[in-house]
Protein backbone atom coordinates (compact mmCIF):
# COMPACT_ATOMS: atom_id res chain seq x y z
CA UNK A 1 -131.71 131.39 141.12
CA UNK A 2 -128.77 129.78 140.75
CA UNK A 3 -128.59 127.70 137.24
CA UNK A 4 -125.91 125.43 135.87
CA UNK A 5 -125.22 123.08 133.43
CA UNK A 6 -123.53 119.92 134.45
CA UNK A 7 -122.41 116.03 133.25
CA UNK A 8 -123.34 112.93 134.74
CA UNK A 9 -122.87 109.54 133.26
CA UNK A 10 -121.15 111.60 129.65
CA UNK A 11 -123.92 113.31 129.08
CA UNK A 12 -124.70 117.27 129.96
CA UNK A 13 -127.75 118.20 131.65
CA UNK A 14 -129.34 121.52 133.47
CA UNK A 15 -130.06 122.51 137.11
CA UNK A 16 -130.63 124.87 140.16
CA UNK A 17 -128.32 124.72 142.96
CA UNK A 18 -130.34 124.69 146.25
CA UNK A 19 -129.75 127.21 148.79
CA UNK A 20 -126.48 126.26 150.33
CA UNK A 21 -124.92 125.35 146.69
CA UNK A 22 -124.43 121.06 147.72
CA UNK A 23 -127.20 119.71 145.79
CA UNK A 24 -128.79 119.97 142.61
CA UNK A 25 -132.21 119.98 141.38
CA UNK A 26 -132.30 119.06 138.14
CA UNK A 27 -134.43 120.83 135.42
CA UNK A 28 -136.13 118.54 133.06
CA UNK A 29 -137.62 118.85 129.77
CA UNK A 30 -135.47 120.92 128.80
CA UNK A 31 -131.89 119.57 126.75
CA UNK A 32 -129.41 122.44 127.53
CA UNK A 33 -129.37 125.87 128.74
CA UNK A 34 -129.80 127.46 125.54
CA UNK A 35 -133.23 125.66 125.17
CA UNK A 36 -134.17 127.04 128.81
CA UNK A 37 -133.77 130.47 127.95
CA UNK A 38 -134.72 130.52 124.42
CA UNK A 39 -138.06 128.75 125.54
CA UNK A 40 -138.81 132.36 127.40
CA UNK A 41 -139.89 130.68 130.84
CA UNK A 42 -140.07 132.85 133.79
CA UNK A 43 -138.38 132.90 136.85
CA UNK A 44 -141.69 131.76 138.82
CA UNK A 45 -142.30 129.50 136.13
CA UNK A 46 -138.87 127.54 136.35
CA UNK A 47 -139.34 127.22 139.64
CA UNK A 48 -142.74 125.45 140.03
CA UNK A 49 -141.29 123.57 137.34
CA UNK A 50 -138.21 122.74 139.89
CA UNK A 51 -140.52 122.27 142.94
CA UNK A 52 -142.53 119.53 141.03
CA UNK A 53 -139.63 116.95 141.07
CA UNK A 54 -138.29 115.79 144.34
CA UNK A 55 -134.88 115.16 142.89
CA UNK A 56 -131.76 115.81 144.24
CA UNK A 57 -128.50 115.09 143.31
CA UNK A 58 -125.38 115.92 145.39
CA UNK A 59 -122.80 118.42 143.60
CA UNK A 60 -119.82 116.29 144.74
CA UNK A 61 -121.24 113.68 141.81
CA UNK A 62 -121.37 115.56 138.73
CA UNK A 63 -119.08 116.62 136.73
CA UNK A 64 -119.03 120.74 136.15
CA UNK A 65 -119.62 122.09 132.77
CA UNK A 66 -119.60 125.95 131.57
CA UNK A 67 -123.36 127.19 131.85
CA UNK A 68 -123.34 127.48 128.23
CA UNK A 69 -120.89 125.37 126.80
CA UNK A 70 -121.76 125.99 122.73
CA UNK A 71 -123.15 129.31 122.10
CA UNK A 72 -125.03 129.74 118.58
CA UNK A 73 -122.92 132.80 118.05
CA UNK A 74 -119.92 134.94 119.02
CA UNK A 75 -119.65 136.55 122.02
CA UNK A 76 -120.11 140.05 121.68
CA UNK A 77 -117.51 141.93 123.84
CA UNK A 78 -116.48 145.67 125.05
CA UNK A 79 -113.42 146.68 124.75
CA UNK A 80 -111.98 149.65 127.28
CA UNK A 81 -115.33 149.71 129.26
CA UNK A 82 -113.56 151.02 132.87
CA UNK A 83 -111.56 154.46 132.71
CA UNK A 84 -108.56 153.03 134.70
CA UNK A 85 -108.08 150.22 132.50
CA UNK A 86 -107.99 152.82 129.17
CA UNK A 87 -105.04 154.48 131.12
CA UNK A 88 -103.01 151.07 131.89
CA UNK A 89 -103.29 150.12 127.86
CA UNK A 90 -102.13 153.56 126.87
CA UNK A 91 -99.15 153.86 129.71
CA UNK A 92 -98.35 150.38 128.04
CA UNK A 93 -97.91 151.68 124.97
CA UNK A 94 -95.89 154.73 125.87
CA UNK A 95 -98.72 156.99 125.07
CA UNK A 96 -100.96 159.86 127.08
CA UNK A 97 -104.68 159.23 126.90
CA UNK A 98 -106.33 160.88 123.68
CA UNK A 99 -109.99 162.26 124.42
CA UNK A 100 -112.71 160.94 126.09
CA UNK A 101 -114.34 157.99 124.68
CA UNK A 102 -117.53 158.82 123.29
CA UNK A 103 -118.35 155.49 121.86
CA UNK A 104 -118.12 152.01 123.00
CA UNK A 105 -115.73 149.66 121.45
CA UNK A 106 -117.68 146.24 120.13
CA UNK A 107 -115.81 142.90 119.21
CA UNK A 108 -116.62 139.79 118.78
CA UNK A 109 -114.95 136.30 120.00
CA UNK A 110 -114.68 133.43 118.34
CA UNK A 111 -115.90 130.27 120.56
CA UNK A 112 -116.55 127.06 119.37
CA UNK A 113 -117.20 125.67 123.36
CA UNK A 114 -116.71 127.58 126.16
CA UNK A 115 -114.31 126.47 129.44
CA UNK A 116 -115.42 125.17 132.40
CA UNK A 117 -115.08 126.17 135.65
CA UNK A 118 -112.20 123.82 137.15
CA UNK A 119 -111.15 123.17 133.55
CA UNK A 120 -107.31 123.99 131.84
CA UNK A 121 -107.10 127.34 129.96
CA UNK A 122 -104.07 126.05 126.82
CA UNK A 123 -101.33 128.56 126.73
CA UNK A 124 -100.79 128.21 122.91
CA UNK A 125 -97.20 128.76 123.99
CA UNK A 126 -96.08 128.41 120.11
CA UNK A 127 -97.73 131.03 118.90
CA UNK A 128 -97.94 133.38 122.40
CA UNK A 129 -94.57 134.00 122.97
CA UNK A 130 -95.75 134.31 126.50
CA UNK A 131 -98.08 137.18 126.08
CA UNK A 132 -100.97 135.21 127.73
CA UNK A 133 -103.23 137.55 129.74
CA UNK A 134 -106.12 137.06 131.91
CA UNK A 135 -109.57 139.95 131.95
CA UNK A 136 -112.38 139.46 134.18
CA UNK A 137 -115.33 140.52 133.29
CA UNK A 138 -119.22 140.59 133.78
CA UNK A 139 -121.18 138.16 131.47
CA UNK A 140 -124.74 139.54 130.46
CA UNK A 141 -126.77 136.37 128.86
CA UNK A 142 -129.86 137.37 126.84
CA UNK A 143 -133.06 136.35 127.47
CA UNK A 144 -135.27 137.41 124.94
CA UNK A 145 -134.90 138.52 121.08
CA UNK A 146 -134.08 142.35 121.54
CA UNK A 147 -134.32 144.41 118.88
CA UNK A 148 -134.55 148.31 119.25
CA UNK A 149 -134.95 148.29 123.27
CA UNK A 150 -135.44 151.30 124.85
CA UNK A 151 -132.44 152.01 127.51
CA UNK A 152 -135.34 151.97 130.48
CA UNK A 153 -136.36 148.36 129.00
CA UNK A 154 -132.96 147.23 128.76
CA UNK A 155 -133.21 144.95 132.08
CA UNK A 156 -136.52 142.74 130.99
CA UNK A 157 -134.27 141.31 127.91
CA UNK A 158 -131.13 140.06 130.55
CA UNK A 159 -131.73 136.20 131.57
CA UNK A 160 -129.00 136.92 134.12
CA UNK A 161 -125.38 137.14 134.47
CA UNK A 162 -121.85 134.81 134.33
CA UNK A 163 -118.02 135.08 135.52
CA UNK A 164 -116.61 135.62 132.42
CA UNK A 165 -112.37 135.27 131.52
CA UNK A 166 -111.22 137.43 128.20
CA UNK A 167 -108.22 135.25 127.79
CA UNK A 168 -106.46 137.20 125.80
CA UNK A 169 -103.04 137.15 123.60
CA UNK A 170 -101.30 140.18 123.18
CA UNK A 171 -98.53 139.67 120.86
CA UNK A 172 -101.48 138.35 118.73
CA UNK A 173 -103.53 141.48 119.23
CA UNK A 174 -100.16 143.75 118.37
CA UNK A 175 -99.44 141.99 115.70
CA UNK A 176 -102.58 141.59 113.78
CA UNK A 177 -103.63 145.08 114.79
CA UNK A 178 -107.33 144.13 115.93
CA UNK A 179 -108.71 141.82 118.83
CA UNK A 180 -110.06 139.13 117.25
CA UNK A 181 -107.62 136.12 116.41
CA UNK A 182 -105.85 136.95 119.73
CA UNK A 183 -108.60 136.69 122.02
CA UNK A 184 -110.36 134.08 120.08
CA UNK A 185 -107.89 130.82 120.48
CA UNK A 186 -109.35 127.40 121.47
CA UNK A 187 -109.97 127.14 125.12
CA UNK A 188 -110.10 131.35 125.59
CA UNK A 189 -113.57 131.60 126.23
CA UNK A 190 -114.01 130.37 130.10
CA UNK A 191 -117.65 131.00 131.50
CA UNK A 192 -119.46 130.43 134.84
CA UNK A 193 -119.11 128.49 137.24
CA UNK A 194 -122.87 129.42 136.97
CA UNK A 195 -125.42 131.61 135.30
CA UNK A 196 -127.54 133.57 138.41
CA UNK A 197 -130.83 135.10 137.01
CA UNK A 198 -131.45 138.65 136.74
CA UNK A 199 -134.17 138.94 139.43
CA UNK A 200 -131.23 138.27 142.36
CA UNK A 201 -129.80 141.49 141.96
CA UNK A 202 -130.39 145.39 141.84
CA UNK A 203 -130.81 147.36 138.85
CA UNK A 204 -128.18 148.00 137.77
CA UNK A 205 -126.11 145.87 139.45
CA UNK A 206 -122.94 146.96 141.42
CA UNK A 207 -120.71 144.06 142.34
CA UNK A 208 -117.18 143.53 143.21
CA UNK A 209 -115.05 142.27 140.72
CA UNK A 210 -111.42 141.12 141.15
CA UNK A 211 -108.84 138.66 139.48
CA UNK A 212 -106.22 136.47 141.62
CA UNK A 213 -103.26 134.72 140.33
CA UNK A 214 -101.74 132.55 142.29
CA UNK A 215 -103.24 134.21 145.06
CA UNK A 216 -102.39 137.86 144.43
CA UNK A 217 -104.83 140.43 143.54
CA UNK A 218 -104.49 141.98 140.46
CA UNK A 219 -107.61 143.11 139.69
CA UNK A 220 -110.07 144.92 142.33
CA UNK A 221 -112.69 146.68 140.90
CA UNK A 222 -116.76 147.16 140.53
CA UNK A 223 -119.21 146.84 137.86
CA UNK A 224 -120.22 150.22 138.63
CA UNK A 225 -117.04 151.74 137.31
CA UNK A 226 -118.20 150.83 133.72
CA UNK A 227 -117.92 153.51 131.40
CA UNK A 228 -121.30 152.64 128.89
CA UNK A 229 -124.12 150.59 131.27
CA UNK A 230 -125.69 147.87 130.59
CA UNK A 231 -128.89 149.92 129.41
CA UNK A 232 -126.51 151.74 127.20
CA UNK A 233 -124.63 148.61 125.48
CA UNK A 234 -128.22 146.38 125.46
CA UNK A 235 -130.31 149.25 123.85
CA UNK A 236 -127.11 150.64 121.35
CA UNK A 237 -126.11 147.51 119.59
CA UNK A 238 -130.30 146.14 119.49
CA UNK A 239 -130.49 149.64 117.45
CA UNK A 240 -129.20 147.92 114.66
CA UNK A 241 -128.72 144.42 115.02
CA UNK A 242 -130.64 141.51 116.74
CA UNK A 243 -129.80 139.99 119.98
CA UNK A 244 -131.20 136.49 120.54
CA UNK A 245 -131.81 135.13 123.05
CA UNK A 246 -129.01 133.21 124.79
CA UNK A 247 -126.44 136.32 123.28
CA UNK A 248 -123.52 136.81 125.67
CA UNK A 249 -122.08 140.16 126.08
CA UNK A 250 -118.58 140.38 127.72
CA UNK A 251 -118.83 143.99 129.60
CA UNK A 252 -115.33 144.75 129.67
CA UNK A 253 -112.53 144.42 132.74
CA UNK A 254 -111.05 146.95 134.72
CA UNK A 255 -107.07 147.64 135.36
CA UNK A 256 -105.08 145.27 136.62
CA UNK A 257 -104.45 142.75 133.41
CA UNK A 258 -101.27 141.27 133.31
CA UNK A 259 -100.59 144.13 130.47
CA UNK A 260 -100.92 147.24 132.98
CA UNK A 261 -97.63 145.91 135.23
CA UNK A 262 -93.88 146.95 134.96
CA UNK A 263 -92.85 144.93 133.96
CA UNK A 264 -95.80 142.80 132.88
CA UNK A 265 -97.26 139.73 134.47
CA UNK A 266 -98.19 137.51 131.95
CA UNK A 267 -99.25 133.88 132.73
CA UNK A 268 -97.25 131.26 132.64
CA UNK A 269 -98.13 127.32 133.09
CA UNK A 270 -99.47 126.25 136.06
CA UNK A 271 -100.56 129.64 137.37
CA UNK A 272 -104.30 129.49 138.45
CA UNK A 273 -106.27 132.24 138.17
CA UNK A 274 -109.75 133.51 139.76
CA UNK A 275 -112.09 135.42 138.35
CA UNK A 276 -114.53 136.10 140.58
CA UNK A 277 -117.24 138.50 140.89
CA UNK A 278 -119.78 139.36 143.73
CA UNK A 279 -122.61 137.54 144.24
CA UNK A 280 -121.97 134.98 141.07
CA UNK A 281 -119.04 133.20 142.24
CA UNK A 282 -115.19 132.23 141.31
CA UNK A 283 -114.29 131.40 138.26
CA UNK A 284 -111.16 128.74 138.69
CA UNK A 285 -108.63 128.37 135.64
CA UNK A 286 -105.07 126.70 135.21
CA UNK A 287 -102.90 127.25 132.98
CA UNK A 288 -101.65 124.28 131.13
């Protein structure tokens, strides 16, 4: 199922896209996306709730939103989750590869709203020095309160899964020596263009990933290539902390940022970049 969030007539509302993705059914009783999932309904229960209204409206007449434009908290994100993407940062910096990396490296992002699909990504250029870089990743949304899940359980506590962009700043990141005031900038947080539920694919899922700018690939990759699954990440951090439902964890990108060229290819305004990832969709950002 195919769920977004979207605004007609100023305010925001919830739906399903039908089958070939040009009309909405809208899902009532139910005031945002966060609500839907934190309420714990079922797949087969959203959709008899879908099938009992005969509304439709067409796509073309809404206005698109991010499928979760306020989360209640952070996003929790990995940092150097794909092998080949450890490499690039370190070749940046002029360094070899240390050892192996036995643990997985948690941050957090700042977000007060995420972006939209469609919608301007700021470039902050007084402050960037035009460091701004792109990172697409795979979104995991929470569906349930998880605490201390069991790696084989992990997949009953995922709602489903999001496009999601790790705008990121690097001169910010070098400067401050850690990730979060550089990746954490108004307007860095773009999600969607939809949420898909986790009954649509495999477990886990492996899906193609890339990132075009301006119509070049930069980033070609799949979500199999992650170092720590989602098993791994889902039952680690609910060892000691609780994930709530509606918690969105960034997975991590693969090689290919803007970072990893020679010389680098930072963003600049007016470049538009996609993010998109197999069997979600593209997520569409300019640079402004």
């Amino acid at each position: 199922m195919k769920l977004i969030t979207y605004k007609l007539k100023e305010h925001d509302y919830i739906g399903a896209l039908d089958d070939d993705g040009k009309n909405i059914l809208p899902i009532e009783n139910y005031s945002s996306m966060t609500e839907l999932i934190e309420s714990g309904i079922s797949v087969d229960e959203l959709t008899a709730l879908i099938n009992r209204s005969a509304k439709k409206i067409p796509f073309s007449d809404v206005v698109k939103r991010p499928p979760i434009p306020r989360p209640k908290q952070d996003i929790i994100c990995l940092g150097w989750n794909y092998a080949d993407h450890v490499a690039e940062v370190y070749k940046a910096r002029g360094k070899s590869p240390g050892e192996e990396h036995k643990y997985a490296v948690y941050f957090s992002k700042r977000v007060s709203e995420t972006t939209a699909d469609g919608d301007f990504i700021p470039g902050h250029w007084d402050i960037l020095e035009d460091t701004l870089d792109y990172e697409t990743e795979l979104a995991v949304i929470i569906g349930k309160d998880a605490h201390r899940v069991a790696k084989e359980n992990a997949f009953d506590y995922v709602f489903g899964y999001s496009v999601f962009n790790d705008v990121s700043a690097r001169n910010l990141q070098t400067r401050h020596r850690q990730f979060y005031f550089g990746k954490s900038l108004d307007g860095f947080c773009p999600l969607g263009p939809r949420i898909v539920t986790e009954n649509e694919f495999k477990r886990p899922p492996a899906l193609k990933l890339c990132t075009r700018v301006n119509g070049e690939v930069r980033q070609d990759s799949n979500t199999d290539m992650m170092i720590f699954d989602i098993p791994h990440i889902i039952s680690e951090l609910s060892m000691g902390m609780l994930l709530k439902a509606g918690t969105i964890i960034a997975t991590g990108t693969p090689s290919g940022v803007g970072l990893g060229f020679t010389p680098p290819k930072y963003l600049k305004t007016g470049d538009i970049v996609e993010c998109e990832i197999e069997g979600i969709g593209i997520l569409r950002n300019e640079v402004k």
